[in-house]
C-alpha atoms as a PDB file:
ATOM      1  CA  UNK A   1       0.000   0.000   0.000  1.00  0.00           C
ATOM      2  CA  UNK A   2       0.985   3.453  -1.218  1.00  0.00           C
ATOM      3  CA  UNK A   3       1.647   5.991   1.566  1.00  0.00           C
ATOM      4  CA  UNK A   4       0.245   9.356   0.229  1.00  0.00           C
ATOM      5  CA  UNK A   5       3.551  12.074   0.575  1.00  0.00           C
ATOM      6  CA  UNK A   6       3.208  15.368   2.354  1.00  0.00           C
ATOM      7  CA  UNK A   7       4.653  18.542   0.547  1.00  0.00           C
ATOM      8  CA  UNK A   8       4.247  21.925   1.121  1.00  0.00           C
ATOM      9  CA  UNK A   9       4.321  25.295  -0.369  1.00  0.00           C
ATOM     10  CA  UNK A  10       4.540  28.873   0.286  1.00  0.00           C
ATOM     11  CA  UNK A  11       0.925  30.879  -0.580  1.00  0.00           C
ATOM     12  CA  UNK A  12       3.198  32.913  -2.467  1.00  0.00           C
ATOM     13  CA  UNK A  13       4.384  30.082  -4.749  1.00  0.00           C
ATOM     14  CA  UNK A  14       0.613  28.318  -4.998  1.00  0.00           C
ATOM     15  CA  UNK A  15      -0.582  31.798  -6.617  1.00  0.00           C
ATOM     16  CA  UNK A  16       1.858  31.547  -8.909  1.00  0.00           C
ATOM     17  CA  UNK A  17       1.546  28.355  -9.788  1.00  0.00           C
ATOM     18  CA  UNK A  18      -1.670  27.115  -9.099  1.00  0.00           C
ATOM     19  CA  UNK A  19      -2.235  25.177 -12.255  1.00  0.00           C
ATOM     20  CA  UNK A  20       0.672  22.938 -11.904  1.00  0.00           C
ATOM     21  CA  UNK A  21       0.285  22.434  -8.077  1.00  0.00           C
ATOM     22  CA  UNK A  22      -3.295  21.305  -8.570  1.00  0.00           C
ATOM     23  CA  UNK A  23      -2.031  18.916 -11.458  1.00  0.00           C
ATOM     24  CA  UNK A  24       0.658  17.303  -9.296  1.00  0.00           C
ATOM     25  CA  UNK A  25      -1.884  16.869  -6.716  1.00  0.00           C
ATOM     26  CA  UNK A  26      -4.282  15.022  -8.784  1.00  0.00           C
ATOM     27  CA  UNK A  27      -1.721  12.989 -10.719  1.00  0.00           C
ATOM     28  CA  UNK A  28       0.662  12.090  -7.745  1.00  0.00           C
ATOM     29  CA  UNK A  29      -2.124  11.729  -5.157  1.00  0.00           C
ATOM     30  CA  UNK A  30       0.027  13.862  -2.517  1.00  0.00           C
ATOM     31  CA  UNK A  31      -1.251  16.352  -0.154  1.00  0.00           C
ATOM     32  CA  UNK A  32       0.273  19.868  -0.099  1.00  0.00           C
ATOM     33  CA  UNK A  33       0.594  21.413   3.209  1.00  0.00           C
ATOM     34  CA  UNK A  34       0.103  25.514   2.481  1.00  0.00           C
ATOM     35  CA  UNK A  35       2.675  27.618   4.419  1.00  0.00           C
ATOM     36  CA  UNK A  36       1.832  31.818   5.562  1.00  0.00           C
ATOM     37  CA  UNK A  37       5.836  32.179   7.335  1.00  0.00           C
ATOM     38  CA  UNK A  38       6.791  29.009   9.010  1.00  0.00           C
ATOM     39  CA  UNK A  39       3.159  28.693   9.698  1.00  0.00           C
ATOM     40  CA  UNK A  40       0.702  25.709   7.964  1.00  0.00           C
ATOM     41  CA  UNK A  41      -2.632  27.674   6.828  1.00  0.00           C
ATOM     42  CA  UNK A  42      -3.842  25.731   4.637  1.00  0.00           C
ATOM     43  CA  UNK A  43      -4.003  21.962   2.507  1.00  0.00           C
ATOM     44  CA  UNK A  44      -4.567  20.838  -1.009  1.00  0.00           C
ATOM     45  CA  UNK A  45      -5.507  16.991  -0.945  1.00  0.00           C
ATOM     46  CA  UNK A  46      -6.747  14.576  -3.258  1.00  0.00           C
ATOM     47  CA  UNK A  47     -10.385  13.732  -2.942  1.00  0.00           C
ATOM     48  CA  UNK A  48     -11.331  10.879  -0.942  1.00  0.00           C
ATOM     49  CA  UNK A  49     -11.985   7.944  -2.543  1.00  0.00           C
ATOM     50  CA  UNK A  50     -15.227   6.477  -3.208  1.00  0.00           C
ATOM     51  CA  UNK A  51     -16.849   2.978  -3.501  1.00  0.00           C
ATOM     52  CA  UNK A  52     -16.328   0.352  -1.123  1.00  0.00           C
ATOM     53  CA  UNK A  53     -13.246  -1.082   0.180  1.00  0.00           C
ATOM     54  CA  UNK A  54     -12.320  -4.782  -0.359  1.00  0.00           C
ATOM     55  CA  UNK A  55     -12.335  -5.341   3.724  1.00  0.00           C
ATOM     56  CA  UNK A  56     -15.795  -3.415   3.899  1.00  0.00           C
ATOM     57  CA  UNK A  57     -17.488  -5.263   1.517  1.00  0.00           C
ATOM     58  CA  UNK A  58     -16.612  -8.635   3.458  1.00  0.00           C
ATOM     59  CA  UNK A  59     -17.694  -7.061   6.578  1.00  0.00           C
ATOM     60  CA  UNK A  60     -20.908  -6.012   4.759  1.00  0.00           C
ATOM     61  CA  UNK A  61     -21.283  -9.934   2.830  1.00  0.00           C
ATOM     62  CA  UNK A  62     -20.274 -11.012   6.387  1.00  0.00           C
ATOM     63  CA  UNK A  63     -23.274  -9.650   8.047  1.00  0.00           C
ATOM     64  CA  UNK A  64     -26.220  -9.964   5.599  1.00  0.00           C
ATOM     65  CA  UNK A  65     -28.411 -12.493   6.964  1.00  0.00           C
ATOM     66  CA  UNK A  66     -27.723 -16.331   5.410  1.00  0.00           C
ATOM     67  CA  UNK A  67     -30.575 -18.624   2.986  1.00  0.00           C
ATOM     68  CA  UNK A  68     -32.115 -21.146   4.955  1.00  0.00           C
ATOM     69  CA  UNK A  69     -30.990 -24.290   3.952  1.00  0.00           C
ATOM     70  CA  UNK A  70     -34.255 -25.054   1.886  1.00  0.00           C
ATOM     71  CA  UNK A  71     -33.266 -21.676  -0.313  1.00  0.00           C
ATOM     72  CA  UNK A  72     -29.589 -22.247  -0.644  1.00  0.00           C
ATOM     73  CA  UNK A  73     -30.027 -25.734  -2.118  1.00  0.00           C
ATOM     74  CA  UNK A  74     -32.627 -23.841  -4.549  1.00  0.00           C
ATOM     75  CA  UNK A  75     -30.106 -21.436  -5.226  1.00  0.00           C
ATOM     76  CA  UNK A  76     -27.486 -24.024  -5.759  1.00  0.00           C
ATOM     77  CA  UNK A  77     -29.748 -26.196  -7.927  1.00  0.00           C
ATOM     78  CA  UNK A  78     -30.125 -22.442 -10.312  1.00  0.00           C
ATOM     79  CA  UNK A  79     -26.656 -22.026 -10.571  1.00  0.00           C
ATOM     80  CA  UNK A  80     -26.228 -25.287 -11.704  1.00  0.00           C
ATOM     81  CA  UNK A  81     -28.550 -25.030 -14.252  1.00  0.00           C
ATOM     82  CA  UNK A  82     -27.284 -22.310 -15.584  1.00  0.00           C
ATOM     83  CA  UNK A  83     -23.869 -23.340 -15.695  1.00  0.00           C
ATOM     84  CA  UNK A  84     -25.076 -26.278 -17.601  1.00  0.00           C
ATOM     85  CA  UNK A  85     -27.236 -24.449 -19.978  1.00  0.00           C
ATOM     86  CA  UNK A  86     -24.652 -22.421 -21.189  1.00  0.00           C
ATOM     87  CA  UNK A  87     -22.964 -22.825 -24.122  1.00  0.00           C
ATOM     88  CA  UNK A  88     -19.244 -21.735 -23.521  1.00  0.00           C
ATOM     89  CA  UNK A  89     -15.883 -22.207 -25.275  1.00  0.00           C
ATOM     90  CA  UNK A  90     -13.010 -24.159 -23.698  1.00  0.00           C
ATOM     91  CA  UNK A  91     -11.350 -21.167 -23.656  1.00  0.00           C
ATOM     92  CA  UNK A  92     -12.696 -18.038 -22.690  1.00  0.00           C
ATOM     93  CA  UNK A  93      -9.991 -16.284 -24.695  1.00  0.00           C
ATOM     94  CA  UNK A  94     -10.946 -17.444 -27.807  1.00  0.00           C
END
């Protein structure tokens, strides 16, 4: 996993070069830490991501409610018939 950098950058130097410090903020997903003096006043950041990650969508599969067992064997029994219905290559690159 990618830890996100932290620069920074004088108010002076943004306004003059807004445009390109926007840019590297989108494309190197870094946050910019705006300085007033030796003073932080302000940050530029990426926006947070959206969607779902991969550990909170098992959470979420982990706590829907399970089929009883009548309705998983029904389910099971329509996937197999599905699978067998199918008409598919040996290869699904071909």
């Amino acid at each position: 996993m990618k830890v996100a950098e932290t620069q920074q950058i004088s108010a002076t130097d943004l306004a003059r070069n807004m445009a390109w410090t926007i840019d590297d903020v989108r494309i190197s997903n870094t946050t910019v830490l705006i300085t007033k003096g030796t003073r932080v006043i302000a940050q530029l950041s990426p926006p947070p991501k959206s969607g779902l990650s991969v550990q909170g969508l098992i959470k979420l599969l982990e706590a829907m409610p399970g089929l009883a067992s009548t309705d998983a064997k029904q389910f099971s029994d329509d996937i197999n018939t599905v699978r067998k219905a199918a008409i598919l290559g040996s290869d699904p690159w071909d």
